[in-house]
C-alpha atoms as a PDB file:
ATOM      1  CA  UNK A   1      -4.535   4.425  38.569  1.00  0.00           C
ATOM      2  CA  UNK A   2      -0.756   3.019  38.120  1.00  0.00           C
ATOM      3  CA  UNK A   3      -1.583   0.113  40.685  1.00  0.00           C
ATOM      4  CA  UNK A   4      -5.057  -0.595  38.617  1.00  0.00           C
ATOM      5  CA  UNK A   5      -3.052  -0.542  35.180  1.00  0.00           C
ATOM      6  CA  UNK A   6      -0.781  -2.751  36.322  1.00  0.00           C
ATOM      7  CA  UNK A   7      -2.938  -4.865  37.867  1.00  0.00           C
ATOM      8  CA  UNK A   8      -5.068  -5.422  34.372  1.00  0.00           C
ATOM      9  CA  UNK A   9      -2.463  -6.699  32.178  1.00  0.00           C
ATOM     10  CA  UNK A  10      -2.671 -10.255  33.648  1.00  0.00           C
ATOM     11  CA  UNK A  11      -6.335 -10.322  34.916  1.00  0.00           C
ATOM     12  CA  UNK A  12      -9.954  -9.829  33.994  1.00  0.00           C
ATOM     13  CA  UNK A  13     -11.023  -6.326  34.944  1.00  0.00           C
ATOM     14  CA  UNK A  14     -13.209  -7.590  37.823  1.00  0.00           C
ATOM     15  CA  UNK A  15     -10.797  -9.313  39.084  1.00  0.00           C
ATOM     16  CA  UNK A  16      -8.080  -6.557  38.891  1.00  0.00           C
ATOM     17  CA  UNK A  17     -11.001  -4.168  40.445  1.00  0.00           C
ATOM     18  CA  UNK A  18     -11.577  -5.440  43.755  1.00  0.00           C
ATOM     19  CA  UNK A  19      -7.370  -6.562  44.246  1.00  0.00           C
ATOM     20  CA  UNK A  20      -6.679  -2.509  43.863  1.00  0.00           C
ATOM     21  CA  UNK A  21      -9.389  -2.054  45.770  1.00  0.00           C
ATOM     22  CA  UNK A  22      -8.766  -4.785  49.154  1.00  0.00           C
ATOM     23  CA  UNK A  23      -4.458  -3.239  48.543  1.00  0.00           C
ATOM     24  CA  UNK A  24      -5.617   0.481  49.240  1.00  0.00           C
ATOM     25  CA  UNK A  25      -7.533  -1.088  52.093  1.00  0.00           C
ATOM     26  CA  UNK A  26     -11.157  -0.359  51.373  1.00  0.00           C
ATOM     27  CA  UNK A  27     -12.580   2.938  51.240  1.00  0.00           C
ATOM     28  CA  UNK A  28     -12.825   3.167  55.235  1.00  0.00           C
ATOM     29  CA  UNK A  29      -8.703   3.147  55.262  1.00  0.00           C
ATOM     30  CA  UNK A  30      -7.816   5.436  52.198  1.00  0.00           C
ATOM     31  CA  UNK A  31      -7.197   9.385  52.416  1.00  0.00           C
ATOM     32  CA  UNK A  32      -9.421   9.551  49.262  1.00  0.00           C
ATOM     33  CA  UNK A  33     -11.250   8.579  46.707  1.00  0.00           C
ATOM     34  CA  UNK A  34      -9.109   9.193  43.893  1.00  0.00           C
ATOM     35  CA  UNK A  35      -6.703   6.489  45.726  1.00  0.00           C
ATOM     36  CA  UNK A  36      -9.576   3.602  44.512  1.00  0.00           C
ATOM     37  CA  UNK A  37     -10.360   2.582  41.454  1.00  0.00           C
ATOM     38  CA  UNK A  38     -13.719   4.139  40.064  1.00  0.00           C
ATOM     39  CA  UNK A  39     -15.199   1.470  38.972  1.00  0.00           C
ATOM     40  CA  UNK A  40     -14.912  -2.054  36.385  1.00  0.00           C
ATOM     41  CA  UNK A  41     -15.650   0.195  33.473  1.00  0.00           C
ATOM     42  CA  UNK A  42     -12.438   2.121  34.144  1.00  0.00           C
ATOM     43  CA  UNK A  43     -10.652  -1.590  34.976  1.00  0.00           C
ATOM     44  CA  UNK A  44     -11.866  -2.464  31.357  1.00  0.00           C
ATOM     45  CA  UNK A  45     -11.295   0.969  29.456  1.00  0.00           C
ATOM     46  CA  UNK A  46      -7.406   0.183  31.049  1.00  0.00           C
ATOM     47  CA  UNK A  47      -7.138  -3.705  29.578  1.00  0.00           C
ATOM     48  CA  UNK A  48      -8.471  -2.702  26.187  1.00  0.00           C
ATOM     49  CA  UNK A  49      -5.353   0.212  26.101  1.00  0.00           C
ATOM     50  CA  UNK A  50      -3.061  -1.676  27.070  1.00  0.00           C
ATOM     51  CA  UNK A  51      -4.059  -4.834  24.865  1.00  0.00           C
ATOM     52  CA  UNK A  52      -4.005  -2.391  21.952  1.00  0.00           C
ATOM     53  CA  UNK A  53      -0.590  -0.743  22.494  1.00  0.00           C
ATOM     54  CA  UNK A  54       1.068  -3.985  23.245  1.00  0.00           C
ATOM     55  CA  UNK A  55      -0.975  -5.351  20.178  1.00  0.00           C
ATOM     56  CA  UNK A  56       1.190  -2.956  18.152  1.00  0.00           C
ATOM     57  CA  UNK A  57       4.669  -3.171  19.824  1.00  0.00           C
ATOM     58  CA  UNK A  58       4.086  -6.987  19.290  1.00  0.00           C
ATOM     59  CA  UNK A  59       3.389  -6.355  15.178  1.00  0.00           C
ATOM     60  CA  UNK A  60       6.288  -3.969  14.912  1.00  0.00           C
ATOM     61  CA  UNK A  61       8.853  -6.782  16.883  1.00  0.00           C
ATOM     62  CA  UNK A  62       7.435  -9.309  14.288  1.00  0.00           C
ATOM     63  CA  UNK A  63       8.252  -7.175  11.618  1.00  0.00           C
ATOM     64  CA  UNK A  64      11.802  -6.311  12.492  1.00  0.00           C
ATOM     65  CA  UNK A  65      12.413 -10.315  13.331  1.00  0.00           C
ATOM     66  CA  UNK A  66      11.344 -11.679  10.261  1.00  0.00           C
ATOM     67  CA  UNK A  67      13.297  -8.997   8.051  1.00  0.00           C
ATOM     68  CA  UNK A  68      16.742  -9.885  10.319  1.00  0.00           C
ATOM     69  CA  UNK A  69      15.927 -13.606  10.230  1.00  0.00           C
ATOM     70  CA  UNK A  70      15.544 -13.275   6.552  1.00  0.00           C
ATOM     71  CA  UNK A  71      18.753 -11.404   5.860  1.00  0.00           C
ATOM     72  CA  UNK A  72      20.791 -13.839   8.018  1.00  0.00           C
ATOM     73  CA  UNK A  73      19.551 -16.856   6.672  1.00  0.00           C
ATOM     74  CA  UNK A  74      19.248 -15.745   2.488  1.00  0.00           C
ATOM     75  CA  UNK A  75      19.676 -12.616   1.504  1.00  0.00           C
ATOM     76  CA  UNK A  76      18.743 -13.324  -1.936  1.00  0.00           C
ATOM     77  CA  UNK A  77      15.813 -15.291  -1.150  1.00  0.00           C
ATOM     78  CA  UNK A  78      14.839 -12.440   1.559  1.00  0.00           C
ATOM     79  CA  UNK A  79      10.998 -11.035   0.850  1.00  0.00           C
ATOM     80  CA  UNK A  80      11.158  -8.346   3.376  1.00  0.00           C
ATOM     81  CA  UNK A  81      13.899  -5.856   2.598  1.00  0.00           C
ATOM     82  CA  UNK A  82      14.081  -3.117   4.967  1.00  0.00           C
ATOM     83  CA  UNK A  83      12.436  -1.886   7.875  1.00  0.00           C
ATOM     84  CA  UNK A  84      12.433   1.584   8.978  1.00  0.00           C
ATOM     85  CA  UNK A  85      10.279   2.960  11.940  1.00  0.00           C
ATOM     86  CA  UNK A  86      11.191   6.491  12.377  1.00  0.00           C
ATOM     87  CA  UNK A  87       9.985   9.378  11.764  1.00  0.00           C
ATOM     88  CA  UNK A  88       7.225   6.995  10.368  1.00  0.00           C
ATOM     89  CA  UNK A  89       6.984   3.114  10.007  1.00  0.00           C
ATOM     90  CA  UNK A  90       7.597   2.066   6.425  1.00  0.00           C
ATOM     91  CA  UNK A  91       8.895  -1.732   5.143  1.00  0.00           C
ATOM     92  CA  UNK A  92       9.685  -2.306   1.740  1.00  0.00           C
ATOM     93  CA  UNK A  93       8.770  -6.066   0.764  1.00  0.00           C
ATOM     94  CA  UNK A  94       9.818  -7.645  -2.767  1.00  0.00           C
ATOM     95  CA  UNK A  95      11.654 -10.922  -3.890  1.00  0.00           C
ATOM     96  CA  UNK A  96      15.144 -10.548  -6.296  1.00  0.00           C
ATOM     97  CA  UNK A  97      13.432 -12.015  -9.002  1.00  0.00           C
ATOM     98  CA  UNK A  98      10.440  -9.381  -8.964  1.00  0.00           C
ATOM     99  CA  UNK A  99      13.258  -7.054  -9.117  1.00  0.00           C
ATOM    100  CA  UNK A 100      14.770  -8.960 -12.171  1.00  0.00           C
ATOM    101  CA  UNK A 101      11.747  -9.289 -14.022  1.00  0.00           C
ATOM    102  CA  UNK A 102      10.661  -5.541 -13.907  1.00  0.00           C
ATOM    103  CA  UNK A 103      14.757  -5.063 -15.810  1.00  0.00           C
ATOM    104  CA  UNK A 104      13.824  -7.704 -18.160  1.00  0.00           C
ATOM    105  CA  UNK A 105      10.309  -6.320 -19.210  1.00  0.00           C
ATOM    106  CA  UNK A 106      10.473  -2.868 -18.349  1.00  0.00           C
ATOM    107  CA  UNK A 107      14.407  -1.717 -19.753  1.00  0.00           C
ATOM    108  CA  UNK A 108      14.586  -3.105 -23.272  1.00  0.00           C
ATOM    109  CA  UNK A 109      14.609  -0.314 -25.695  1.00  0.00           C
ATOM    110  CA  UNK A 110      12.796  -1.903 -28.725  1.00  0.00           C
ATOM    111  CA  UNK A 111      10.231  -3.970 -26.506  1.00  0.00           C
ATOM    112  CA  UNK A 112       9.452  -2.607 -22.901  1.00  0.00           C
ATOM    113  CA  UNK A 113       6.351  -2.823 -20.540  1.00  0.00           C
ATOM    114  CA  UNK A 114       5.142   0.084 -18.380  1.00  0.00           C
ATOM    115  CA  UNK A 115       5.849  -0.590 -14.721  1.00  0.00           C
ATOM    116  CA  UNK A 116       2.817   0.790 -12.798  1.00  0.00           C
ATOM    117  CA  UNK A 117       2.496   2.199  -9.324  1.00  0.00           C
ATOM    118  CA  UNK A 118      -0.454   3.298  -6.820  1.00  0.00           C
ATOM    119  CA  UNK A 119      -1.164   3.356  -3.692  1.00  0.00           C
ATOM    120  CA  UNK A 120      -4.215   0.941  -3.763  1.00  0.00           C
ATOM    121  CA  UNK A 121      -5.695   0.410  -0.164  1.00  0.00           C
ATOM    122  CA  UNK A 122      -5.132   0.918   3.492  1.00  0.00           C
ATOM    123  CA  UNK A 123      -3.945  -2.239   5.520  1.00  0.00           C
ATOM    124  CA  UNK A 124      -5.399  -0.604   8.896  1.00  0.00           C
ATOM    125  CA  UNK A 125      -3.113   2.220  10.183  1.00  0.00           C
ATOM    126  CA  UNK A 126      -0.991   1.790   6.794  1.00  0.00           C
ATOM    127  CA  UNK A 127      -1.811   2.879   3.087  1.00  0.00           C
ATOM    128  CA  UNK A 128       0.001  -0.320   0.771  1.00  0.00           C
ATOM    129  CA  UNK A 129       1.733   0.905  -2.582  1.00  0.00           C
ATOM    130  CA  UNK A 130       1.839  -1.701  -5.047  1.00  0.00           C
ATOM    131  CA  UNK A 131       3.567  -1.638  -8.197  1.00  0.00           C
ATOM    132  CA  UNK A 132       2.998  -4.210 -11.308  1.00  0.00           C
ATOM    133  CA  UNK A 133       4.516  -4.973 -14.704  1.00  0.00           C
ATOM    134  CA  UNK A 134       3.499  -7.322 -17.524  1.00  0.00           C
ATOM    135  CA  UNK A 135       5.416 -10.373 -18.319  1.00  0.00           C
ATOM    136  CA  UNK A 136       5.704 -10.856 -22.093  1.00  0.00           C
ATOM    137  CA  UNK A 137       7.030 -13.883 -21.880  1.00  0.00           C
ATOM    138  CA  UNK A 138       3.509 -15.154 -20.686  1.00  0.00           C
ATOM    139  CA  UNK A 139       0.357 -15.064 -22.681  1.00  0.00           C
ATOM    140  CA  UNK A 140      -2.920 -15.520 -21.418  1.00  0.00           C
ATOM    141  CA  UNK A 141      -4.806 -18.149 -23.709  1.00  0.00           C
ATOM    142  CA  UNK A 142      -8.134 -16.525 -23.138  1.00  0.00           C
ATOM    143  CA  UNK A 143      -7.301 -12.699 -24.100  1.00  0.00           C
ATOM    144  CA  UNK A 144      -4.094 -13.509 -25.586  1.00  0.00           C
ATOM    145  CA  UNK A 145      -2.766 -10.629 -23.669  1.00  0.00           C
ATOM    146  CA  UNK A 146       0.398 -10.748 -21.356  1.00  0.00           C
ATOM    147  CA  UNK A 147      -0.551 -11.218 -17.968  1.00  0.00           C
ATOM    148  CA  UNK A 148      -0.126  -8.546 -14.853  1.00  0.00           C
ATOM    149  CA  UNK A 149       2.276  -9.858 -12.363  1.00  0.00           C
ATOM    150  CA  UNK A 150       2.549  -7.584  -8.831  1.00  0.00           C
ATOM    151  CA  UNK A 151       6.083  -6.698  -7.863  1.00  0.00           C
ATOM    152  CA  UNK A 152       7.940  -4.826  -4.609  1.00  0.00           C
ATOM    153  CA  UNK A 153       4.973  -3.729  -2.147  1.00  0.00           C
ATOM    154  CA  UNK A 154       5.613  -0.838  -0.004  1.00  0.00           C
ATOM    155  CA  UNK A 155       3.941   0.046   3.501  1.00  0.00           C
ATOM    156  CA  UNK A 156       4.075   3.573   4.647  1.00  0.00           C
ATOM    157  CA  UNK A 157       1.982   5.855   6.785  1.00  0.00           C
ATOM    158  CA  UNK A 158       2.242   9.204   5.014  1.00  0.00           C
ATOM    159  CA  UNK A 159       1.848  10.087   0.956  1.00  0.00           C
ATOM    160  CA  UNK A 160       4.651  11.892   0.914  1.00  0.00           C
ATOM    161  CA  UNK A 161       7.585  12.631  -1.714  1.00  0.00           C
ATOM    162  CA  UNK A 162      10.399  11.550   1.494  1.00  0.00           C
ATOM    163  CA  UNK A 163       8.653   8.283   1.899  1.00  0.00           C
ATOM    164  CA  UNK A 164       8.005   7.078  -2.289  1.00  0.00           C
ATOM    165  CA  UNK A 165      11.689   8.440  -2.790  1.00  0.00           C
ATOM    166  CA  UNK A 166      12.987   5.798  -0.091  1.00  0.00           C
ATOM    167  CA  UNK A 167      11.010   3.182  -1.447  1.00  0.00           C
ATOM    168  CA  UNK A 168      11.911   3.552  -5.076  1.00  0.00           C
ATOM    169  CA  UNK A 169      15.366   4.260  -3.697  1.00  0.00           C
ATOM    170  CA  UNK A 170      15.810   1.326  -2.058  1.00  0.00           C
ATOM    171  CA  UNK A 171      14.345  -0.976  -5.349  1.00  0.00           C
ATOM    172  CA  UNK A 172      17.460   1.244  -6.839  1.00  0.00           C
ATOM    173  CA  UNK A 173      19.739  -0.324  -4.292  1.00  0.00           C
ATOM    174  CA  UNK A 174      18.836  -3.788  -4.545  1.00  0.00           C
ATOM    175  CA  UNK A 175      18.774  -3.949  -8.244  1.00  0.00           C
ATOM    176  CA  UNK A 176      20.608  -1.230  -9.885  1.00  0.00           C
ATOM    177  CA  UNK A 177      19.360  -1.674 -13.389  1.00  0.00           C
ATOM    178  CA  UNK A 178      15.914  -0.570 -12.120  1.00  0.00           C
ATOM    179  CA  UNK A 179      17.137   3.054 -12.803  1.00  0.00           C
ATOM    180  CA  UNK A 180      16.806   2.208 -16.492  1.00  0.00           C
ATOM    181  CA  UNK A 181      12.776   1.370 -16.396  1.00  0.00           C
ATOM    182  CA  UNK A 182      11.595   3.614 -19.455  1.00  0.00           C
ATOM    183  CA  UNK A 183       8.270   4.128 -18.983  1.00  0.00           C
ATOM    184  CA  UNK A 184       5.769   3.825 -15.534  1.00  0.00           C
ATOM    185  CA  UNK A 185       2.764   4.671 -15.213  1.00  0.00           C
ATOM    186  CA  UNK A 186       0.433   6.396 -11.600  1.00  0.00           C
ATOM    187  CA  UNK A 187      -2.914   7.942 -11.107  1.00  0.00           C
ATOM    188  CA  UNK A 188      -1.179  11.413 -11.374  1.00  0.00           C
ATOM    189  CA  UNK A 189      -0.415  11.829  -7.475  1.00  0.00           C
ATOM    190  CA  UNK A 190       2.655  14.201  -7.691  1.00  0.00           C
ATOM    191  CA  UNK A 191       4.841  13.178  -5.086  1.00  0.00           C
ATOM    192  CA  UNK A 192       4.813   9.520  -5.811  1.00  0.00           C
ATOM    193  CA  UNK A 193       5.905  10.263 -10.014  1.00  0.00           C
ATOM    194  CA  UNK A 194       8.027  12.509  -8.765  1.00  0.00           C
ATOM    195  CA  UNK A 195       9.789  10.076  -6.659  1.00  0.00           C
ATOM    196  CA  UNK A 196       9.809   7.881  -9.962  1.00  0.00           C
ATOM    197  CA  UNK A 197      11.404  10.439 -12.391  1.00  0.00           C
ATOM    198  CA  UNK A 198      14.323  11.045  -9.183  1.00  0.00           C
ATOM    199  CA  UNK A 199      15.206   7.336  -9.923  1.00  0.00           C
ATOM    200  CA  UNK A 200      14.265   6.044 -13.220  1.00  0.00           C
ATOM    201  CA  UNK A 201      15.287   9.175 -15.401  1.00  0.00           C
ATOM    202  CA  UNK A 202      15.151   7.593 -18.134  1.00  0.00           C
ATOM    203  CA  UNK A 203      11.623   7.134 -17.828  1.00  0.00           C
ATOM    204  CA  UNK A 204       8.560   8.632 -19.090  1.00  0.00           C
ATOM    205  CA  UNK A 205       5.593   9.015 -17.249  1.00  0.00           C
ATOM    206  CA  UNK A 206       2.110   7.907 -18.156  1.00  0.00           C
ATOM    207  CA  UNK A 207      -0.917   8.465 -16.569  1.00  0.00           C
ATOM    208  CA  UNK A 208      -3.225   4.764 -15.868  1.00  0.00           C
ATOM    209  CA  UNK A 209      -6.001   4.823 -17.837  1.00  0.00           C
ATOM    210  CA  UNK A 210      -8.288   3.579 -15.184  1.00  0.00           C
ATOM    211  CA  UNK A 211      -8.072   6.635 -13.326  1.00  0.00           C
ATOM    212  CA  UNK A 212      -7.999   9.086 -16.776  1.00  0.00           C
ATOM    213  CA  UNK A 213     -11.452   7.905 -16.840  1.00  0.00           C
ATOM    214  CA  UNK A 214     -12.704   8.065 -13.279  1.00  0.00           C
ATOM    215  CA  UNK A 215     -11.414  11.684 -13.419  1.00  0.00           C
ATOM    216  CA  UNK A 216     -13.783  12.039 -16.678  1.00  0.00           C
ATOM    217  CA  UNK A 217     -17.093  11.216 -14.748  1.00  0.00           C
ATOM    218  CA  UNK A 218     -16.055  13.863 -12.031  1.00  0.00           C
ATOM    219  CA  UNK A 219     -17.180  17.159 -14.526  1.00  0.00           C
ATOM    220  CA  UNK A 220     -20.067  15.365 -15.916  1.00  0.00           C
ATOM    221  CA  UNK A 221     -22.270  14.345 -12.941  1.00  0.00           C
ATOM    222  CA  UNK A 222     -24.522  17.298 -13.152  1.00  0.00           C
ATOM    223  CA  UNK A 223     -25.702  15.778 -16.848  1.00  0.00           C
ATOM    224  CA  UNK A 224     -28.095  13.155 -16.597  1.00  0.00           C
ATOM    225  CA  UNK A 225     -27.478   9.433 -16.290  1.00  0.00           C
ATOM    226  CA  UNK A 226     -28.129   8.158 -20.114  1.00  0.00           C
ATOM    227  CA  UNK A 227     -25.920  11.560 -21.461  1.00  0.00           C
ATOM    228  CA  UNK A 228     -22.555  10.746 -19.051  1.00  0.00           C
ATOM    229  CA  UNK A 229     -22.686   7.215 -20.155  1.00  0.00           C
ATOM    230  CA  UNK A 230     -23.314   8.094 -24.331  1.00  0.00           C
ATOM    231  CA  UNK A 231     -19.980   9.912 -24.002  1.00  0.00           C
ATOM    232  CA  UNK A 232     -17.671   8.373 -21.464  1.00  0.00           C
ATOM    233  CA  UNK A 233     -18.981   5.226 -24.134  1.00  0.00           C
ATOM    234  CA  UNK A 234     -17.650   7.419 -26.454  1.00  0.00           C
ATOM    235  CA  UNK A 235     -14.422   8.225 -25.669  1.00  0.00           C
ATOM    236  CA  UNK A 236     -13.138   4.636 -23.898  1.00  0.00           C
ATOM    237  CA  UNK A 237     -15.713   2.112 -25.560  1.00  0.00           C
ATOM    238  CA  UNK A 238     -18.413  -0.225 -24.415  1.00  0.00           C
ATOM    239  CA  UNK A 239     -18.555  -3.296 -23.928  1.00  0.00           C
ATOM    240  CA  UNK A 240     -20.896  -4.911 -26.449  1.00  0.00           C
ATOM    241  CA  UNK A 241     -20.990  -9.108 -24.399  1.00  0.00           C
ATOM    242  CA  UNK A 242     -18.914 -10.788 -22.442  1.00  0.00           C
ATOM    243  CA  UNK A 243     -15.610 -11.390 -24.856  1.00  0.00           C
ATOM    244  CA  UNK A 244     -16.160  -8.198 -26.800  1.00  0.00           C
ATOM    245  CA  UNK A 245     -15.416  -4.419 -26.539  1.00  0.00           C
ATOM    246  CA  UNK A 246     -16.472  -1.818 -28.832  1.00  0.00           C
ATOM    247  CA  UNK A 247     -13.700   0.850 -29.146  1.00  0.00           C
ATOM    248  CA  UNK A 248     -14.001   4.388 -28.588  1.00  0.00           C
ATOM    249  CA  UNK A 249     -11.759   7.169 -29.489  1.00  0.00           C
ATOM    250  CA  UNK A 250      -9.275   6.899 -26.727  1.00  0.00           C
ATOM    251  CA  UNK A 251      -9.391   3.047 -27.215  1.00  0.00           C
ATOM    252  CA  UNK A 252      -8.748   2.698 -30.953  1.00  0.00           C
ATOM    253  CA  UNK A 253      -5.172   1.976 -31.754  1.00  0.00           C
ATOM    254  CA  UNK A 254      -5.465   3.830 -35.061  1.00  0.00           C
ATOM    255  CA  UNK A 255      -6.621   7.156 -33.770  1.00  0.00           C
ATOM    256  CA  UNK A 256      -5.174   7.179 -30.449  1.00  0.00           C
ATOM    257  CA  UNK A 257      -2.252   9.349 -29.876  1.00  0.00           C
ATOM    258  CA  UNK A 258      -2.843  10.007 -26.424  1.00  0.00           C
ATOM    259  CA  UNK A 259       0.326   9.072 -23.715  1.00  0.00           C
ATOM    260  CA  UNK A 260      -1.784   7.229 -21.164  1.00  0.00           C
ATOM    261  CA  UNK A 261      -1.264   3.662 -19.907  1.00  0.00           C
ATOM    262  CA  UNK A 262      -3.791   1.320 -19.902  1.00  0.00           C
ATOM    263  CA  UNK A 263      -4.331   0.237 -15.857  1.00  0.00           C
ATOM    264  CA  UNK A 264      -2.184  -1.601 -14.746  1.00  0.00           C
ATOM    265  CA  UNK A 265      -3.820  -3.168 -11.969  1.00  0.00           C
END
């Protein structure tokens, strides 16, 4: 088996088959048959592992080069910020002036933006947290509305408090002003607003509105079709064409007294 593994990471498992075989000497000369390979399938089953594990040790060597080469050569100019690979892999990935903006929109007491946070999708073995912010110095022509900009990204394997506190802690670190963000906004998961309050204390914490209304639907799918959508229409609105949205009672300014976010992203 060791001879046969070895034998696979620079040939084709046909190839590697029949050299283990001729160096045990043919199945006149060996003691047994566990001393030959069983067959190509177990040549190729081999080839594939060991693509795949040296498929990831590559990735992670990548990863640790460009954040060193990065530091060295700019540290301010630097995208990729830390990398940390026990007890799980986790890189936190954001540009100084990300950092900046998220002080300048997100800390000034008579005119600040929510900076949001969640988890939004898995990049193979990793889940991606992305945060965004508004910048109000920006305003979209079309729905004169200031536009979402996406800040630090984090990659992590597990949801945990331990691993949101280091990446919040380390946006601390690079920019210490971030600990004065007022207001942020999640889709509830406790130990990712948790992590937030332990660094921005100043903060309060919203809940996105996106996900206020996905957890809505969840109690009313045993009504029928036409009934859910009459009242999730009105609580949040409808839209009536394509430039035009009817509010509903969660969605009117002047009744609305509700603290939750609209979605950030």
């Amino acid at each position: 088996m060791a001879d046969l593994r070895v034998a696979v990471r620079d040939q084709k498992p046909k190839a590697a088959y029949h050299q283990v075989e001729e160096m045990a000497g043919g199945i006149k000369k060996v003691d047994s048959l566990s001393d030959l390979p069983r067959n190509r399938d177990q040549a190729s089953y081999l080839r594939r592992g060991s693509s795949e594990k040296n498929a990831d040790v590559d990735s992670l060597v990548i990863l640790l080069e460009q954040c060193k080469r990065q530091q060295l050569a700019n540290p301010k100019t630097a995208f990729v910020r830390e990398v940390s690979c026990a007890p799980e892999l986790r890189c936190v990935m954001c540009y100084d002036d990300q950092l900046a903006d998220i002080v300048r929109f997100c800390t000034h007491p008579s005119n600040f933006g929510i900076l949001g946070a969640d988890p939004a999708f898995n990049l193979g073995k990793f889940n991606v947290t992305v945060t965004t912010y508004t910048n109000k110095k920006v305003v979209d022509r079309k729905t004169r509305k200031h536009p979402v900009m996406i800040g630090p990204l984090f990659m992590h394997q597990a949801k945990t408090y331990d691993a949101y506190n280091y990446f919040f802690s380390k946006m601390v670190s690079c920019n210490k002003d971030i600990a004065n963000v007022l207001a942020f906004d999640t889709d509830g998961e406790e130990p990712l607003f948790k992590a937030m309050e332990h660094n921005m204390y100043h903060a309060i914490h919203l809940r996105c509105f996106g996900h206020f209304r996905d957890n809505c639907k969840e109690p009313l799918r045993a009504l029928a079709r036409e009934v859910q959508k009459e009242f999730l229409d009105d609580l949040f609105g409808r839209r009536v064409d394509n430039d035009s949205m009817e509010t509903g009672k969660l969605t009117n300014k002047s009744t609305n007294t509700m603290p939750i976010s609209a979605c950030s992203f």
